[in-house]
Every structure is written in C-alpha cells, then in structure tokens.
C-alpha atoms as a PDB file:
ATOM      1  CA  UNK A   1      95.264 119.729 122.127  1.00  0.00           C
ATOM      2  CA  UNK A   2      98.834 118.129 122.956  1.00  0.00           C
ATOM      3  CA  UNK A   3     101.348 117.174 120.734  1.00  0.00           C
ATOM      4  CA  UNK A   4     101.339 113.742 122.025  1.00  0.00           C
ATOM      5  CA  UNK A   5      97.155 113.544 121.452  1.00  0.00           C
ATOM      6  CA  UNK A   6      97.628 114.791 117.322  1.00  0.00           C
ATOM      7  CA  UNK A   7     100.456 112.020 116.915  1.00  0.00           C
ATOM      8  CA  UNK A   8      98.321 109.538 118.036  1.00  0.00           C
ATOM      9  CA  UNK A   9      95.334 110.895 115.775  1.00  0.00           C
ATOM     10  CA  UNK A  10      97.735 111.027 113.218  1.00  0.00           C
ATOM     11  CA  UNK A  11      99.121 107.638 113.164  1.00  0.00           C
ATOM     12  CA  UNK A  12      95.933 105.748 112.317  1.00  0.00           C
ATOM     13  CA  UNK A  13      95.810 108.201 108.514  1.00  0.00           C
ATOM     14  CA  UNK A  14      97.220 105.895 106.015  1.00  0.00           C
ATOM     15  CA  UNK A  15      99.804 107.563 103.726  1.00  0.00           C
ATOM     16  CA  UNK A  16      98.773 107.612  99.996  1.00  0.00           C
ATOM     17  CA  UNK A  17     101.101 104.843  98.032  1.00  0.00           C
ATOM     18  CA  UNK A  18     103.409 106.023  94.868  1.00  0.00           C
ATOM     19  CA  UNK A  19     100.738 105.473  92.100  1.00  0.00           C
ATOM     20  CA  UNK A  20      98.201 106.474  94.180  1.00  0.00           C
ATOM     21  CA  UNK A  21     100.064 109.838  94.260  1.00  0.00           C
ATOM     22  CA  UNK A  22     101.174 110.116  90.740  1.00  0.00           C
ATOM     23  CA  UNK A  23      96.951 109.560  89.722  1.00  0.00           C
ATOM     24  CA  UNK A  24      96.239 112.212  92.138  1.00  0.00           C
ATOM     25  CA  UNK A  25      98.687 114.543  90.285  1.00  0.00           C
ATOM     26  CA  UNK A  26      98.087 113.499  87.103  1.00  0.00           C
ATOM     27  CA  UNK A  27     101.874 112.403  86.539  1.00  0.00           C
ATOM     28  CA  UNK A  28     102.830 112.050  82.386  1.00  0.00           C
ATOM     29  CA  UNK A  29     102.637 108.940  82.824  1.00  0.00           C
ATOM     30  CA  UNK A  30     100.057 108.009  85.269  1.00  0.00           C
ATOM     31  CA  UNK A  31     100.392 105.071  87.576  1.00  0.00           C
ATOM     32  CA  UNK A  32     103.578 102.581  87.214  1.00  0.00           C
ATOM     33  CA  UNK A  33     102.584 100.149  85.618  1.00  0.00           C
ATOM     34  CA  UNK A  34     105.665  97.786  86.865  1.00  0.00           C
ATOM     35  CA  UNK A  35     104.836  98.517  90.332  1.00  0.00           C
ATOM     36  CA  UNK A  36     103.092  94.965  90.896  1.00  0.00           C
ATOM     37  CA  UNK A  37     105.818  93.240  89.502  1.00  0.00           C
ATOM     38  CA  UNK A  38     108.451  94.673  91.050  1.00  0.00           C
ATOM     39  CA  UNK A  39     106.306  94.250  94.511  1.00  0.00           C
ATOM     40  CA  UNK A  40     106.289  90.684  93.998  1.00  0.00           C
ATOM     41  CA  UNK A  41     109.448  90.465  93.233  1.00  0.00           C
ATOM     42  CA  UNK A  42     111.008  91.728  96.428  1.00  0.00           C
ATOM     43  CA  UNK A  43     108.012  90.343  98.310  1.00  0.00           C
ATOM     44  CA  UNK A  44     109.968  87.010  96.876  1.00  0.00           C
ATOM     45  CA  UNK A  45     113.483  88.206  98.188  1.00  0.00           C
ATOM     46  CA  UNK A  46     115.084  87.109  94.676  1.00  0.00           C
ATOM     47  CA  UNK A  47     117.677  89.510  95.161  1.00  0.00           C
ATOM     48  CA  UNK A  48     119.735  88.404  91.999  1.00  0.00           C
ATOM     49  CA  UNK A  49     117.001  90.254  89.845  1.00  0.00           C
ATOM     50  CA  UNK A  50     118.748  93.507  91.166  1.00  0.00           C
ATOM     51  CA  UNK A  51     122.123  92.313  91.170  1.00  0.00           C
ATOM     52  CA  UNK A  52     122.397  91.177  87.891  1.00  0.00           C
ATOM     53  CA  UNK A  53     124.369  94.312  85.159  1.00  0.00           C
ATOM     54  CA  UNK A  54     123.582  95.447  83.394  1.00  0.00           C
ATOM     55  CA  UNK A  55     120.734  96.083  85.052  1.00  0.00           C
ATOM     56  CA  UNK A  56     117.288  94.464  83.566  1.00  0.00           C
ATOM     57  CA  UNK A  57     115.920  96.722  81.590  1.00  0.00           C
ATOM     58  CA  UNK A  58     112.100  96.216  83.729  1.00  0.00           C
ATOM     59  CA  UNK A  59     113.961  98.020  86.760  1.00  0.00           C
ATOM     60  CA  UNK A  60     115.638 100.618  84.987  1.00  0.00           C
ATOM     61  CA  UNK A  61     112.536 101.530  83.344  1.00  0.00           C
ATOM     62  CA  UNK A  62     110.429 101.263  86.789  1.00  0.00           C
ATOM     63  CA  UNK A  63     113.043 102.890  88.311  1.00  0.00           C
ATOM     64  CA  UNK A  64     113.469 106.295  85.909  1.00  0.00           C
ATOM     65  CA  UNK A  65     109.379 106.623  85.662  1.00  0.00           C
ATOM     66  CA  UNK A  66     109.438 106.801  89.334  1.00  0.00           C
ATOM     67  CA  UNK A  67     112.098 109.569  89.304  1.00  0.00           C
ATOM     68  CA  UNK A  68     110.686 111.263  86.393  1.00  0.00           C
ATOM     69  CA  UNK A  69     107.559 111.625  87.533  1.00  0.00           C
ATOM     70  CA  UNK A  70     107.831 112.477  90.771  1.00  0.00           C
ATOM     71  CA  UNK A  71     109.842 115.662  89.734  1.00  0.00           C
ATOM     72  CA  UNK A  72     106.647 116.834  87.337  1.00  0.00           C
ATOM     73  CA  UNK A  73     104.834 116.033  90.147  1.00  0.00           C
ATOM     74  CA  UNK A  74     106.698 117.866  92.673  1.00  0.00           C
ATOM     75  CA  UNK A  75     106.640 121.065  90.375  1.00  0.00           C
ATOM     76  CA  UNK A  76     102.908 120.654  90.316  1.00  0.00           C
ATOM     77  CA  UNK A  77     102.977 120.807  94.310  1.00  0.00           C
ATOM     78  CA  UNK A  78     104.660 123.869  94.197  1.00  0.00           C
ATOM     79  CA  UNK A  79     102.735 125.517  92.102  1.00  0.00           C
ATOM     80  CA  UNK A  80      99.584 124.885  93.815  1.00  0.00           C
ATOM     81  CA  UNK A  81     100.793 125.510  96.684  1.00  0.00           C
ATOM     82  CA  UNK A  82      99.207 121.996  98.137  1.00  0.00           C
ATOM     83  CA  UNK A  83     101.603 120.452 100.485  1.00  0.00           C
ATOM     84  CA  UNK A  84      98.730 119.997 103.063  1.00  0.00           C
ATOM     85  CA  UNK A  85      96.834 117.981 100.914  1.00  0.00           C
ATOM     86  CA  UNK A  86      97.717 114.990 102.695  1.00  0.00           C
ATOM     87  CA  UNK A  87      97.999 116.281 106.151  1.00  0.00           C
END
C-alpha cells in the first residue's frame, strides 16, 4: 500500500471533537459544558466578547477546564500507552 493510497483512506476518519475526547478519557470534569456557548459565540463573530478585560469570567472558566483537563487526560494516554486509539 502507498503512502499516497493510506492518506486518502485516512482523510475520510473524522477526528474525535474536545468533549468527545475528554468522555472517552473520563476527564475530572467530563465534557465542557460551555462548549456550545462559546461555539455560538464565535460562530456569531462577536469578537468584543473576547476583547473585553478583564476577561468574562464564562471564557476564563471554559478556557482553564480545557487546559486542565487535557493535561489529566494526557497523563492518562501515557500511561496506557494508547496513542493509537484514534489512528
């Protein structure tokens, strides 16, 4: 098999999202909860939201869970040894 032929196979497997990811992995604190909101929020280009400091505390919050998380999660990763899980 080519490289060429497993990039194309490749390209149609849809990466896992964030939360999807942190369930998997059982993050602390599970999915983010502010992920819909903050979605929308860029999805409405209302870039003041982000602008504004200090910074609202709704993205600070999204923001560190993110962070924290994925640290906890990476840990877990390592420990299992399960990089290839989403290959």
């Amino acid at each position: 098999m080519t490289y060429e032929h497993t990039l194309k196979k490749l390209h149609h497997i849809k990466s896992p999202g964030l939360n999807q990811i942190l369930e998997t992995w059982k993050a602390p604190n599970g999915p983010n909860e502010l992920k819909e909101k903050m979605k929308k929020i860029f999805q409405e280009g209302d870039r003041s939201y982000f602008e504004t400091r200090p910074i609202i505390d709704d993205f600070l919050q999204y923001s560190a869970r993110d962070v924290e998380d994925l640290i906890e999660v990476h840990e877990k990763m390592l420990q299992q040894d399960s990089y290839g899980l989403w290959l």
